[in-house]
Protein backbone atom coordinates (compact mmCIF):
# COMPACT_ATOMS: atom_id res chain seq x y z
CA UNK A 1 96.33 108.82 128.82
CA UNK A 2 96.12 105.48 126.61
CA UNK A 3 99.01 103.40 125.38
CA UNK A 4 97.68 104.98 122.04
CA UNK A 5 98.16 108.42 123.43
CA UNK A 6 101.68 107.64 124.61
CA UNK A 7 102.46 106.35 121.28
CA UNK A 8 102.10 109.66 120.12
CA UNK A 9 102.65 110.29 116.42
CA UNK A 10 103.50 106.84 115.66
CA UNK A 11 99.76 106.17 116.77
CA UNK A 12 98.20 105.60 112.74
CA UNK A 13 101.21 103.06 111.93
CA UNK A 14 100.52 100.94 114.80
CA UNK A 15 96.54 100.75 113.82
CA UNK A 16 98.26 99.09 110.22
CA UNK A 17 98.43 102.36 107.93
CA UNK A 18 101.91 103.37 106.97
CA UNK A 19 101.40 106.06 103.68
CA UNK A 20 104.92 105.50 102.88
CA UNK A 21 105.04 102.37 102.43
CA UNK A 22 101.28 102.81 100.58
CA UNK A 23 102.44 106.14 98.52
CA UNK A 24 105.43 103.85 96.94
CA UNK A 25 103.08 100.90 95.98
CA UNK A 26 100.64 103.52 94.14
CA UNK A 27 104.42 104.89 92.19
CA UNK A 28 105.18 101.50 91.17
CA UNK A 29 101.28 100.45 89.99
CA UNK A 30 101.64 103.89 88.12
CA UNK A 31 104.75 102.95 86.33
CA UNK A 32 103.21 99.88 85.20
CA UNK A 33 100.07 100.97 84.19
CA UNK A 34 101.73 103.70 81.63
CA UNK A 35 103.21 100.74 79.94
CA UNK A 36 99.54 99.46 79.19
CA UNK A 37 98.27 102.83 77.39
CA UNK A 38 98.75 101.27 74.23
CA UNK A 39 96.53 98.85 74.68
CA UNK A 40 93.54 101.44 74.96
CA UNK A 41 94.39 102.50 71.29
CA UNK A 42 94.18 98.93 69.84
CA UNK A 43 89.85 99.21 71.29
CA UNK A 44 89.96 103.10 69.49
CA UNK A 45 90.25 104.83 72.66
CA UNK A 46 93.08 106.76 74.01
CA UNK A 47 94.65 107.08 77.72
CA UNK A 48 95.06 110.33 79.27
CA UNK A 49 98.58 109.52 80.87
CA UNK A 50 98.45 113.18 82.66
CA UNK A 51 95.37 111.56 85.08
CA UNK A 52 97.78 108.98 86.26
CA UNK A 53 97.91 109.79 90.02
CA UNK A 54 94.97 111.78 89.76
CA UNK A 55 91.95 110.24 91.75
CA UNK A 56 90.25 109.21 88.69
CA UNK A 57 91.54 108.18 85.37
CA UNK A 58 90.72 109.95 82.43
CA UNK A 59 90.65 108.32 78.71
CA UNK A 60 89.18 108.86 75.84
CA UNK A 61 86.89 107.02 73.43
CA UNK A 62 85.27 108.42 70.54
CA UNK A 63 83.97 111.97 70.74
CA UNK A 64 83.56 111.15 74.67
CA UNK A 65 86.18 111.94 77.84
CA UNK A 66 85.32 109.42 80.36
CA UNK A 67 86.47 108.77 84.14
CA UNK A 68 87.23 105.78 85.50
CA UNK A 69 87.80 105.43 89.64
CA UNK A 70 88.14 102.03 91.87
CA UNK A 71 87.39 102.99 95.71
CA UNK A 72 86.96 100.99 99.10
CA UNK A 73 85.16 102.04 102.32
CA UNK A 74 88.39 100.20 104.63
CA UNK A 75 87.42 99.22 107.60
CA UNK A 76 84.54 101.17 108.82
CA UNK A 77 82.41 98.62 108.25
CA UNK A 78 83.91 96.44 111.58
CA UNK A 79 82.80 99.78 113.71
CA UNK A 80 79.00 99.47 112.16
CA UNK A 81 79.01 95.94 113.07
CA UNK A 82 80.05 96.43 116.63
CA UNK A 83 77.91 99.53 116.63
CA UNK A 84 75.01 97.16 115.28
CA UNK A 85 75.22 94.37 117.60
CA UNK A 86 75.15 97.06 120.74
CA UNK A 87 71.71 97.54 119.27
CA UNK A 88 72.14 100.37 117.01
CA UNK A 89 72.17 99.81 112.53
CA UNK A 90 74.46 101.95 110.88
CA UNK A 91 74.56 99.71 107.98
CA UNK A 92 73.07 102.33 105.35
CA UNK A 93 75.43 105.45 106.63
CA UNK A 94 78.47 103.25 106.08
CA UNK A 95 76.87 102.40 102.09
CA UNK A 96 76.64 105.67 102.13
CA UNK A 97 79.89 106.57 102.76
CA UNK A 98 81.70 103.85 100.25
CA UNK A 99 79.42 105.58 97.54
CA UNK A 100 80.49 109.04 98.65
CA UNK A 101 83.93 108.03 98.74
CA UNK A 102 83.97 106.90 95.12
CA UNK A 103 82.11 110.00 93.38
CA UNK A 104 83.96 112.23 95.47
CA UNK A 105 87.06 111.11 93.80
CA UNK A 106 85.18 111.03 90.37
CA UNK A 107 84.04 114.26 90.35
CA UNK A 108 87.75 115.87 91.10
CA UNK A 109 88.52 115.47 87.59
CA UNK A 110 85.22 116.96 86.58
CA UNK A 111 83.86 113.90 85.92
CA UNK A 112 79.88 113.94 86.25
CA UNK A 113 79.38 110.52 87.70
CA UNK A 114 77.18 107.90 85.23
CA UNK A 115 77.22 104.37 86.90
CA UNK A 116 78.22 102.73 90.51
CA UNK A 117 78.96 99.36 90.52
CA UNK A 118 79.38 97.70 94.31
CA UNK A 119 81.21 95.05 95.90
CA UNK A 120 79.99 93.87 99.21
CA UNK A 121 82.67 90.80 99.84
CA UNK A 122 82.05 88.96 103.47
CA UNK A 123 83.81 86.10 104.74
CA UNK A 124 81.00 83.68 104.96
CA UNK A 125 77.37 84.03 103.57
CA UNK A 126 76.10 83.97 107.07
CA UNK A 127 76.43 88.26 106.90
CA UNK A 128 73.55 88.61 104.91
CA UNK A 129 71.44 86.18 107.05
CA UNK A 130 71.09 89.70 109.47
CA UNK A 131 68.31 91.02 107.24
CA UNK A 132 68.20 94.33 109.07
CA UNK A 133 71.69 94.92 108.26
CA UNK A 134 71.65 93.63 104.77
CA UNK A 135 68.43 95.94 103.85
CA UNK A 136 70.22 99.36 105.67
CA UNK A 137 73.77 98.52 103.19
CA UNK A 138 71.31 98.27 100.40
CA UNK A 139 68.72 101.27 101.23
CA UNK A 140 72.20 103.31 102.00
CA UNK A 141 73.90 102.54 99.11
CA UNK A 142 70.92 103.18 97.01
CA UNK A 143 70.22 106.86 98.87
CA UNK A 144 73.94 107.67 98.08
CA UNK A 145 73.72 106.99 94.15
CA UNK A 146 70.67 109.08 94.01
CA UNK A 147 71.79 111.63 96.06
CA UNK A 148 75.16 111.78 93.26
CA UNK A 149 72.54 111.60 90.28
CA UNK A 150 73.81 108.44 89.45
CA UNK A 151 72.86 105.08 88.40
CA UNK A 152 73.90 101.59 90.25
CA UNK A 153 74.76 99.32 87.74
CA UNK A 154 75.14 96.19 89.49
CA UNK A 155 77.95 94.82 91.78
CA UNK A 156 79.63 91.30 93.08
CA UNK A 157 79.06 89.62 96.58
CA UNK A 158 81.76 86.79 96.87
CA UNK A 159 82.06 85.19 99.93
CA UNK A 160 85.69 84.97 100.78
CA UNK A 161 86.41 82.78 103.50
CA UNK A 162 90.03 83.16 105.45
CA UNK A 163 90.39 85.97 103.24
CA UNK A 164 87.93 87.88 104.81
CA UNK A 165 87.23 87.62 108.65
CA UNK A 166 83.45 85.48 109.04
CA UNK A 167 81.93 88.59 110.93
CA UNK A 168 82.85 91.07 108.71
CA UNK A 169 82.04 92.96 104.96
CA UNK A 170 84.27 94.72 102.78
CA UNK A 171 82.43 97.34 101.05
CA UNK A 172 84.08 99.03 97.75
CA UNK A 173 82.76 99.86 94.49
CA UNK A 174 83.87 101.50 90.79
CA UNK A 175 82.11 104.00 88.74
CA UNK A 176 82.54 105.55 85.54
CA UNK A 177 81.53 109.63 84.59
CA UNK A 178 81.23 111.74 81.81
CA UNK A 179 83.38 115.07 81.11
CA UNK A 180 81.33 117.10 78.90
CA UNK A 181 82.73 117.68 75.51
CA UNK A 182 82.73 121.12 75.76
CA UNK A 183 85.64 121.02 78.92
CA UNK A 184 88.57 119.55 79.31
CA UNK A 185 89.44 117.06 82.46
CA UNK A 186 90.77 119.46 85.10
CA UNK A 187 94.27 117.50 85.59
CA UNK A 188 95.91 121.21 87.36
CA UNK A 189 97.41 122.03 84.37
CA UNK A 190 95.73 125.76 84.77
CA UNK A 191 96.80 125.74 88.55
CA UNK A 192 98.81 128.66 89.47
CA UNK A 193 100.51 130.96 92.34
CA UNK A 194 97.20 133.35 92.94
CA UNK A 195 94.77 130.38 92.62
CA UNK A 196 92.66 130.44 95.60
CA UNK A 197 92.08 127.32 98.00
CA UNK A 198 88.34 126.87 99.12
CA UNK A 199 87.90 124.37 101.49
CA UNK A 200 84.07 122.27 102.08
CA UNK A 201 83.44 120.82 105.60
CA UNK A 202 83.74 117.67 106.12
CA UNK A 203 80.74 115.78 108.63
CA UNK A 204 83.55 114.00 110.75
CA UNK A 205 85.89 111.08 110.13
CA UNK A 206 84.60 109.82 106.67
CA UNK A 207 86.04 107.20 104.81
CA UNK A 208 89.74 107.55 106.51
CA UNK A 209 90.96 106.86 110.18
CA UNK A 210 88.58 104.53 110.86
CA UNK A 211 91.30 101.65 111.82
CA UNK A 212 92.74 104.63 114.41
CA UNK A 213 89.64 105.30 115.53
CA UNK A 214 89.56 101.35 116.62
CA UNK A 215 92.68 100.99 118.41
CA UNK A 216 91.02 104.05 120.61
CA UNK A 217 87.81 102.33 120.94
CA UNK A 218 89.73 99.09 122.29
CA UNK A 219 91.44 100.80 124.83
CA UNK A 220 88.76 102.58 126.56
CA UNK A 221 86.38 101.51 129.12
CA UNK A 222 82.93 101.58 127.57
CA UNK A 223 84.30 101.30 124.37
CA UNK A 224 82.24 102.71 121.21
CA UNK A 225 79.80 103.56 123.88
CA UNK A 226 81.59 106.07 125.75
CA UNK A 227 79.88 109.83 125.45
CA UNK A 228 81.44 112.52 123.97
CA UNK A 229 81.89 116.26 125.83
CA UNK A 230 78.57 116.81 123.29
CA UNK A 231 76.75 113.45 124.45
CA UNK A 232 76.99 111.99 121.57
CA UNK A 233 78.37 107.89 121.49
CA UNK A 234 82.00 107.64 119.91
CA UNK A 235 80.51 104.79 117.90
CA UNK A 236 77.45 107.13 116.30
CA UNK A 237 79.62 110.06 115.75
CA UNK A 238 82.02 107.81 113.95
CA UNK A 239 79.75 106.56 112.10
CA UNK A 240 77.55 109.84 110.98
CA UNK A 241 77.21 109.46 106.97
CA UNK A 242 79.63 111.20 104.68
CA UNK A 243 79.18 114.42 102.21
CA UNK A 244 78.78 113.82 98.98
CA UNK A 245 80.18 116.65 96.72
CA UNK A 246 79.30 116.03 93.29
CA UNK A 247 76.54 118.33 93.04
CA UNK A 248 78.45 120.89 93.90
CA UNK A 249 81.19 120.28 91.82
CA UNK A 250 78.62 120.18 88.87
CA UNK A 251 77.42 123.40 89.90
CA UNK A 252 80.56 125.40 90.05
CA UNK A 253 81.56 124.13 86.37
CA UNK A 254 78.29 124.44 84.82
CA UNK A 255 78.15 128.30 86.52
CA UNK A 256 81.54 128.55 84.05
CA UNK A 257 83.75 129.15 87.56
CA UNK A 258 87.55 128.80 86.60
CA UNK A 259 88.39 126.08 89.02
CA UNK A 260 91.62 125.24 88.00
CA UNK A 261 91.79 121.95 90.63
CA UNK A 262 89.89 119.55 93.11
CA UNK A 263 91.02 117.71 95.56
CA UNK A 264 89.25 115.07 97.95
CA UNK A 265 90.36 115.43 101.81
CA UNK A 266 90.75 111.46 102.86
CA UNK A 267 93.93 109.52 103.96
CA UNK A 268 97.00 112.03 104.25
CA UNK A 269 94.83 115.35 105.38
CA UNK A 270 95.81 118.43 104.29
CA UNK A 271 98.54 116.73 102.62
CA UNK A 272 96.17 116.30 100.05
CA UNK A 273 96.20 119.54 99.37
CA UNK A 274 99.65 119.66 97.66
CA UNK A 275 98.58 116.34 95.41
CA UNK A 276 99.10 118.23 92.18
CA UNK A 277 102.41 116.99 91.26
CA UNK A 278 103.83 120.91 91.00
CA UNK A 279 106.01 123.04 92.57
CA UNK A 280 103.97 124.86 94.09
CA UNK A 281 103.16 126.23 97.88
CA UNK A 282 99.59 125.83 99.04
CA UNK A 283 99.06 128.06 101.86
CA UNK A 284 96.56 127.22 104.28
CA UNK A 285 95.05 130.95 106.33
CA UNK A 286 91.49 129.70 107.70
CA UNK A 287 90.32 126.56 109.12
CA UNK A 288 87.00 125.38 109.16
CA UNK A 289 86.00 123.72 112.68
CA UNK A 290 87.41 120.45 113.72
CA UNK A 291 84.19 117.78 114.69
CA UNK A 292 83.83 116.99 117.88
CA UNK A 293 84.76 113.27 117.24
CA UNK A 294 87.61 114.28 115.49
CA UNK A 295 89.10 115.99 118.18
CA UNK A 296 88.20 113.20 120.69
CA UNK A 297 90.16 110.79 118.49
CA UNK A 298 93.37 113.25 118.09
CA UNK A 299 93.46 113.64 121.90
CA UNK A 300 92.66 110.17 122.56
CA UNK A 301 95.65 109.06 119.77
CA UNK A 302 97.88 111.74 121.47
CA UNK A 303 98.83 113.27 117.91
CA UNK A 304 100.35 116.36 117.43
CA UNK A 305 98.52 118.96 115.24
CA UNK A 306 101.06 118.17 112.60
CA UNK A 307 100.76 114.49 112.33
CA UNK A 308 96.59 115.04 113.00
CA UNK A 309 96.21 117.49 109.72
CA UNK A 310 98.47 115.26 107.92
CA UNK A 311 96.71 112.15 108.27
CA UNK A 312 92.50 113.11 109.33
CA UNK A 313 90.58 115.42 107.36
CA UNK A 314 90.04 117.82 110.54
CA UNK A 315 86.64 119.16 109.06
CA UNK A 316 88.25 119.98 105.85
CA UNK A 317 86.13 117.27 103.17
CA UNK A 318 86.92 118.66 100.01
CA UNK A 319 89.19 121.25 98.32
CA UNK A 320 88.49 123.43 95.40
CA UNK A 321 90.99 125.44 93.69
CA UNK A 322 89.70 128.65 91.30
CA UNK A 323 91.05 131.81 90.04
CA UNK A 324 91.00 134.52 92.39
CA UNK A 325 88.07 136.82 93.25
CA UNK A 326 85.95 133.05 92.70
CA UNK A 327 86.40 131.22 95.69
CA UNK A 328 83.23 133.42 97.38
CA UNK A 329 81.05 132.59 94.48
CA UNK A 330 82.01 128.75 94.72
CA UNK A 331 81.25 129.33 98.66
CA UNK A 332 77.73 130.55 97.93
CA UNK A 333 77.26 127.72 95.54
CA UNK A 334 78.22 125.54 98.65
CA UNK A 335 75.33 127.19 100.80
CA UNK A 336 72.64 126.78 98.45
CA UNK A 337 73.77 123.09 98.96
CA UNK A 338 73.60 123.11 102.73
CA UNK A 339 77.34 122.70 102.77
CA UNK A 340 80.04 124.87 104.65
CA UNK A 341 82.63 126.60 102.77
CA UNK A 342 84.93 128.93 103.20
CA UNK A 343 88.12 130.59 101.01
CA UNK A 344 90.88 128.99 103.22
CA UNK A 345 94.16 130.03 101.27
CA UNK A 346 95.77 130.42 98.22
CA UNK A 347 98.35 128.96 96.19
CA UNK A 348 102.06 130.48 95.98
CA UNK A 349 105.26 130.46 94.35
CA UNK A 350 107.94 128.62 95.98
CA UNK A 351 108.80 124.47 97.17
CA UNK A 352 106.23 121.72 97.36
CA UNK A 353 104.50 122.25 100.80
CA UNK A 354 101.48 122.84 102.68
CA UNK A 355 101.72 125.62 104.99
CA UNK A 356 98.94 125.75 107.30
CA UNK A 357 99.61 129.15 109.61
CA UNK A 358 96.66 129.19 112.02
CA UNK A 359 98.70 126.01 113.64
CA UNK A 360 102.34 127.03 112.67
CA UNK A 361 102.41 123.60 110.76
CA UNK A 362 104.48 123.00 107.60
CA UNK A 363 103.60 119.58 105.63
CA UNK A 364 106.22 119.01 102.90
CA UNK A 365 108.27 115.58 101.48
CA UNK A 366 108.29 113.43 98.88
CA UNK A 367 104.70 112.48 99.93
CA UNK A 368 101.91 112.03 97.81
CA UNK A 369 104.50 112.24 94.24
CA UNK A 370 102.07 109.56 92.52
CA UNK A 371 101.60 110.59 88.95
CA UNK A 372 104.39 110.07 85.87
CA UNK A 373 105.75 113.16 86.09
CA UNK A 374 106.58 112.36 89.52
């Protein structure tokens, strides 16, 4: 086993990502940012404070509900340049991904998602001098907006120097969507014990985990090279392109489904499935399968299932949360979009918690309390 197999469950705070310590940042930016609502009313607009928390914020302005989301890639980027200079571009699946990882926080809200704006910040100007790789980030980046029906607006492209290491580019990016004025932003103020819990597959590590992923890679012998059981390199299977899951969130409200909430599967896990902040028990009775590269990097990490479901998305991309007997319906929506889907569980009465009983795992805390009710 590696040193990051020995270390176990402490294995994601050595790679540099400690949620706690993140989770309480996000509670005190929240408490400041209420104090700013005001502001919005001086332009003729007003805040929606119950978004606070939420993936996206929701105000008003005029007639129109807007959503507003800020969203980075983290460091994925480093494995598609070490993946790159093996031989092999990955530069437009890692776009990709930073798009997918903004609209699919847009789009829990029921946001329809308008404009992407990107930020590509390297540490000297030098990056871009690797045309391949500059002309993959932008042919990804602009597959990804069409693929979300949206527009890219522009961006920024500072070069940051000490700030950001010379070898390496930061991708991120905002956007801004539309709720249609005849439905209100789905905040989980309809969520309820009943509710059912369908889960959409993930395509493998995403936009979390990637600074896990590596501390593995350093520590083993042919690095992002080495084959999974599948054949497949670590490095490629890292790096296959995100789901995007706007479409299908568009679908299921323009069908008139009563989806009550949505929830993006990154950072956290199935933690994220208890991000409403309620009282409530979301109870976890099917699994979708775990991707091959995900289980390489929990066996490779040596994390329990616990910590694993609680940090990775284990094949488990996106949640959606709908009265019951409509979870099937929202499935079948999900196959007409080549996506997996299943009904994975329903919501309960009872403590704040994620019970996932396929693995005998309970997830519960003070975790993920972000919003101002909080």
């Amino acid at each position: 086993m590696s040193s990051a197999g020995k270390r176990g469950d402490q294995a994601y705070r050595e790679a540099g990502v400690d949620y706690a310590v993140l989770d309480a940042g996000k509670r005190l930016a929240v408490s400041a940012a209420l104090g700013t609502s005001a502001q919005l009313e001086r332009r003729g607009g007003r805040a929606v404070d119950a978004s606070r928390g939420e993936p996206a914020f929701v105000f008003q302005l005029g007639d129109q509900t807007l959503a507003f989301v800020l969203e980075g890639l983290g460091t994925k980027s480093i494995i598609a340049r070490a993946v790159a200079e093996e031989g092999r571009n990955h530069f437009a699946d890692v776009a990709y991904d930073t798009v997918a990882a903004i609209v699919n926080d847009l789009c829990c809200v029921g946001a329809r998602p308008l404009v992407v704006n990107a930020y590509f910040s390297t540490g000297k100007p030098d990056w871009f001098e690797h045309g391949d790789w500059h002309e993959q980030l932008i042919e990804g980046w602009f597959r990804a907006c069409v693929d979300a029906g949206c527009a890219w607006g522009g961006g920024e492209s500072p070069s940051l120097p000490e700030l950001v290491n010379p070898d390496e580019i930061e991708l991120a990016g905002s956007a801004i969507g539309v709720i249609p004025a005849t439905r209100a932003p789905i905040l989980g103020r309809e969520l309820e014990a009943g509710n059912e819990i369908v889960l959409v597959a993930s395509t493998g590590l995403h936009a979390n985990g990637a600074s896990l992923a590596r501390m593995v890679a350093s520590e083993l012998a042919d690095g992002y090279a080495t084959r999974l059981a599948g054949g497949e390199a670590f490095g490629e299977a890292l790096l296959r392109p995100s789901h995007i899951y706007s479409r299908l969130v568009e679908a299921a409200l323009d069908a008139g489904l009563p989806v009550t909430y949505m929830s993006h599967i990154t950072g956290h896990g199935l933690l994220k499935l208890m991000r409403p902040s309620r009282e409530l028990t979301y109870r976890v009775e099917r699994l979708l399968p775990v991707p091959e590269v995900l289980e390489f990097l929990v066996d490779a990490a040596g994390m329990t299932a616990k910590v694993a479901y609680s940090t990775l998305n284990m094949g488990n991309g996106f949640a959606i949360y709908c009265a019951r007997g409509a979870g099937e319906q929202i499935v079948a929506l999900a196959g007409e979009q080549g996506l997996s889907a299943i009904v994975g569980g329903r919501v309960e009465s009872g403590p704040r918690r994620v019970l996932i009983d396929p693995l005998g795992v309970e997830l519960a805390g003070e975790q993920l309390r972000l919003g101002p009710d909080s």
